[in-house]
C-alpha atoms as a PDB file:
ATOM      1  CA  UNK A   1     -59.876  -7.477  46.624  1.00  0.00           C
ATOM      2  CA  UNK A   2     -62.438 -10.708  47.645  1.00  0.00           C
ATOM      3  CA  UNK A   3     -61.553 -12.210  44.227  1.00  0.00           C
ATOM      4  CA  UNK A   4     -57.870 -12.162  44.758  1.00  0.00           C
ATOM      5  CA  UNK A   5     -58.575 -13.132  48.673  1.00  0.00           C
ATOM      6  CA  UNK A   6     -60.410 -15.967  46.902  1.00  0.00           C
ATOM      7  CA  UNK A   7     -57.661 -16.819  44.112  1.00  0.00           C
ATOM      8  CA  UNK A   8     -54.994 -17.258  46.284  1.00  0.00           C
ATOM      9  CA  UNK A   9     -57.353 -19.132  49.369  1.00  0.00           C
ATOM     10  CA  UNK A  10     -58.089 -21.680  45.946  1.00  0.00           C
ATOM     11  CA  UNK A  11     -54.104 -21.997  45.436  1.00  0.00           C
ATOM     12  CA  UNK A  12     -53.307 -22.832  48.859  1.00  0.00           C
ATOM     13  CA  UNK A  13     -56.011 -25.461  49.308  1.00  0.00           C
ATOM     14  CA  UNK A  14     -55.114 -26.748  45.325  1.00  0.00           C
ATOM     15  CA  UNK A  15     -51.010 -26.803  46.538  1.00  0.00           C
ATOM     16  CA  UNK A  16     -52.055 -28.642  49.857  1.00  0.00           C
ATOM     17  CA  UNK A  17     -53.878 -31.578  48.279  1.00  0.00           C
ATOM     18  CA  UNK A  18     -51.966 -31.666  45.268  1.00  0.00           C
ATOM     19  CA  UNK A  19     -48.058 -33.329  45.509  1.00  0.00           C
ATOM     20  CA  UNK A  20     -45.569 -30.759  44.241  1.00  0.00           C
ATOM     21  CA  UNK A  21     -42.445 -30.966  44.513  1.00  0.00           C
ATOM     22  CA  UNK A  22     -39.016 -28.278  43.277  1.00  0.00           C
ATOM     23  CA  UNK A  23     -37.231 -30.324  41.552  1.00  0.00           C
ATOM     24  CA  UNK A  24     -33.095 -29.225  40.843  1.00  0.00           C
ATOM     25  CA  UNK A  25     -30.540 -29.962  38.327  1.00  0.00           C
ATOM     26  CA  UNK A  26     -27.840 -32.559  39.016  1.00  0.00           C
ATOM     27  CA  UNK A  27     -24.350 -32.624  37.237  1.00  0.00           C
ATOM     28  CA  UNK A  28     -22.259 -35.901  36.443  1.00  0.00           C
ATOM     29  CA  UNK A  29     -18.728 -34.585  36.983  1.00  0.00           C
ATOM     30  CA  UNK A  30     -15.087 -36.276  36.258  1.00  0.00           C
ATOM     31  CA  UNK A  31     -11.861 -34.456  38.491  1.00  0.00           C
ATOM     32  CA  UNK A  32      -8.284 -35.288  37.609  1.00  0.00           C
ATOM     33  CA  UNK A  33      -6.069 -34.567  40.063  1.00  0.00           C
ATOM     34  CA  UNK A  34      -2.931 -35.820  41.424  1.00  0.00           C
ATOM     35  CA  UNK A  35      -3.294 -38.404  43.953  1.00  0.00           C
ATOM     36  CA  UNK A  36      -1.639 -36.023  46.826  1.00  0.00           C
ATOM     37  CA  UNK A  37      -4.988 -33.995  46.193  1.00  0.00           C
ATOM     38  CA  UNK A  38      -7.589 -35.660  45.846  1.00  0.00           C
ATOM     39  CA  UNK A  39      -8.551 -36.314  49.881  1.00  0.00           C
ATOM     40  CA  UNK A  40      -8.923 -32.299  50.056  1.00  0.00           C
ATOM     41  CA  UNK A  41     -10.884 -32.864  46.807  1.00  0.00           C
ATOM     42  CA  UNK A  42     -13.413 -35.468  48.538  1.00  0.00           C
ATOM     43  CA  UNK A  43     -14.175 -33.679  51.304  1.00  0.00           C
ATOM     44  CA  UNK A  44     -14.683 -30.498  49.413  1.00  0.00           C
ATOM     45  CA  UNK A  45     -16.886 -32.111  47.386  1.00  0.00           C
ATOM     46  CA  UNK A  46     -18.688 -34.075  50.586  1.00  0.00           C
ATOM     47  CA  UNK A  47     -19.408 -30.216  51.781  1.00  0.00           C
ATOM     48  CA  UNK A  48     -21.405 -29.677  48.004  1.00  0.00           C
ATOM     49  CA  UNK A  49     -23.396 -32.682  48.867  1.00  0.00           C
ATOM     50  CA  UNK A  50     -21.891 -34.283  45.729  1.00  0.00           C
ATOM     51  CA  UNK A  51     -22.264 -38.362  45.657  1.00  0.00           C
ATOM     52  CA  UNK A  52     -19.223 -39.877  44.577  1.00  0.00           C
ATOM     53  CA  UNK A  53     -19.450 -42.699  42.682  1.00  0.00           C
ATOM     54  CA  UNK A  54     -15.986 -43.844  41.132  1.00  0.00           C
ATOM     55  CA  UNK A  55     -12.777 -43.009  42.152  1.00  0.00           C
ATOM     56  CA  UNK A  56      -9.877 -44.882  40.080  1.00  0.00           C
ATOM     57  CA  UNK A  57      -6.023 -44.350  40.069  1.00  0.00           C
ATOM     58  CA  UNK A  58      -4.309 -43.864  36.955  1.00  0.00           C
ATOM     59  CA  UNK A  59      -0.552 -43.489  38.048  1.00  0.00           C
ATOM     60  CA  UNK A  60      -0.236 -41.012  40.169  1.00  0.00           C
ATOM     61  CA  UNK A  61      -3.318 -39.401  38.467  1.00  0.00           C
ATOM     62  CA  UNK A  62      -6.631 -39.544  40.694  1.00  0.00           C
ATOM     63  CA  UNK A  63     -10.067 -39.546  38.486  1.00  0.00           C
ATOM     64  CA  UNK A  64     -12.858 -38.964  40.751  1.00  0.00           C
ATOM     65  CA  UNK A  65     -16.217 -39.519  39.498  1.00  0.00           C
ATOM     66  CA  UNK A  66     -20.598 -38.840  40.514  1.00  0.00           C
ATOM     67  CA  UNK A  67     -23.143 -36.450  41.030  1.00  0.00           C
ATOM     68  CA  UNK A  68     -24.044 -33.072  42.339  1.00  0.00           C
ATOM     69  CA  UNK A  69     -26.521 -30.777  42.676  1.00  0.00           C
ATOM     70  CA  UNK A  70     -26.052 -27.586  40.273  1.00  0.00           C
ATOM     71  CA  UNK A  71     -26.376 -25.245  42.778  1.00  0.00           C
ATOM     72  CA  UNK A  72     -23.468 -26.566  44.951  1.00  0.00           C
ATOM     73  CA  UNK A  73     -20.547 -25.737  41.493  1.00  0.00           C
ATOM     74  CA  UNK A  74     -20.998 -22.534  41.138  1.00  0.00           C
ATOM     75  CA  UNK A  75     -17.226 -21.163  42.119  1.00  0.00           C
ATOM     76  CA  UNK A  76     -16.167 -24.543  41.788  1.00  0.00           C
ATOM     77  CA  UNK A  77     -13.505 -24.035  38.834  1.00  0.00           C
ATOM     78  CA  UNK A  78     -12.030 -21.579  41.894  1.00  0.00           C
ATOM     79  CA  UNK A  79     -11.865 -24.002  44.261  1.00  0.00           C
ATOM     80  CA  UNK A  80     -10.861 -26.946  42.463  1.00  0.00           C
ATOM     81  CA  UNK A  81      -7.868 -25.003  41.340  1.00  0.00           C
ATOM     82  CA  UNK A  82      -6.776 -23.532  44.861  1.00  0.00           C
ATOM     83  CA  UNK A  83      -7.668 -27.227  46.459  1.00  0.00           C
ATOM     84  CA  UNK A  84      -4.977 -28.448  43.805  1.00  0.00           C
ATOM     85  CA  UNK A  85      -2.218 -25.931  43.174  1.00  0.00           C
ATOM     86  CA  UNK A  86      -3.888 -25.404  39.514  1.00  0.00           C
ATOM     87  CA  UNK A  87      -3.321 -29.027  38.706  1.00  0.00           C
ATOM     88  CA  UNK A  88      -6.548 -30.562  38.453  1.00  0.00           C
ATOM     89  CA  UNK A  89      -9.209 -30.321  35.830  1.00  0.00           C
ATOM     90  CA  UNK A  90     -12.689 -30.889  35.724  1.00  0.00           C
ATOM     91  CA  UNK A  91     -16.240 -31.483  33.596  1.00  0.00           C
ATOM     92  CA  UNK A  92     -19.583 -31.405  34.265  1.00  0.00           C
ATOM     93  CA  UNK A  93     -22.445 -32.688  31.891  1.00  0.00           C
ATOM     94  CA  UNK A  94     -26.475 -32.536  33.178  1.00  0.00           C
ATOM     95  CA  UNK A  95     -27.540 -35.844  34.800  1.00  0.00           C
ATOM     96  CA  UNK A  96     -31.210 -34.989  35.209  1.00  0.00           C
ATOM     97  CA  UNK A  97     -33.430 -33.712  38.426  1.00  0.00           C
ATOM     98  CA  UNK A  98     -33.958 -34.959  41.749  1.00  0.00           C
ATOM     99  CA  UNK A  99     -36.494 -33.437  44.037  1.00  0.00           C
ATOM    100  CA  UNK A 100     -35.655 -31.162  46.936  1.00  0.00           C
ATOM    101  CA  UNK A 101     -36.885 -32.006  50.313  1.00  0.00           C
ATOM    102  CA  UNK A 102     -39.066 -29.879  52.466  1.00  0.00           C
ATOM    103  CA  UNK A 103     -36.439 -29.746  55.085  1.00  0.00           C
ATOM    104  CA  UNK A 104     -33.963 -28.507  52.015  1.00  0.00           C
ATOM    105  CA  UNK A 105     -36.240 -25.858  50.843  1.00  0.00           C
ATOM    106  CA  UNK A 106     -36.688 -24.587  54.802  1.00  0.00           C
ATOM    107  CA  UNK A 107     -32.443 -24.267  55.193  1.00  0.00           C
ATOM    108  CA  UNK A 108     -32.763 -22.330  52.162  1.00  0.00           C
ATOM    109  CA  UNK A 109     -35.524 -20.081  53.150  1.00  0.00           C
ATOM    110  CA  UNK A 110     -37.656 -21.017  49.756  1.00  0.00           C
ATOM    111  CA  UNK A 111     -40.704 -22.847  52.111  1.00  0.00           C
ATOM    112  CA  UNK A 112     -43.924 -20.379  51.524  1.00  0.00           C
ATOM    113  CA  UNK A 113     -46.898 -20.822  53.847  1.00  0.00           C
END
């Protein structure tokens, strides 16, 4: 019992002076939609914390380019679809990491003490 009392007293103090950090997936994403959907489509994708990037008009075709955070798509394809009337598509490709913030982690309930 003292030597796991110990182990995990040597973890905390290592954690504390050490700088870690959770790191999460981001997407790159590309919508098409037609133009008469795409606001609903923004601020959908405002709510996932997703940073748009590039949004370009083809016609009356809307291509809507950025980033998101992986755990913000999941449903998305169910979304997208009802935000549209079926008539949008989408892809997502990995874009790398970013690091999550403490204040993140806390709204999440993933902060340990």
């Amino acid at each position: 019992m003292g030597f796991a009392q110990a182990a995990s007293q040597a973890l905390r103090e290592a954690l504390a002076a050490a700088e870690v950090m959770v790191l999460e997936p981001l997407m790159r994403f590309e919508i098409e939609s037609p133009a008469e959907f795409s606001s609903g489509i923004l601020a959908d994708l405002g709510a996932r914390k997703a940073e748009v990037r590039e949004v370009t008009a083809e016609g009356t075709l809307r291509s809507i380019q950025g980033t998101v955070p992986l755990s913000q798509m999941f449903g998305y394809s169910t979304a997208v679809r009802s935000l549209s009337q079926g008539r949008a598509s989408y892809s997502m490709s990995p874009a790398g990491l970013r690091p999550v913030s403490e204040a993140e982690l806390a709204a999440r309930g993933l902060v340990w003490s």
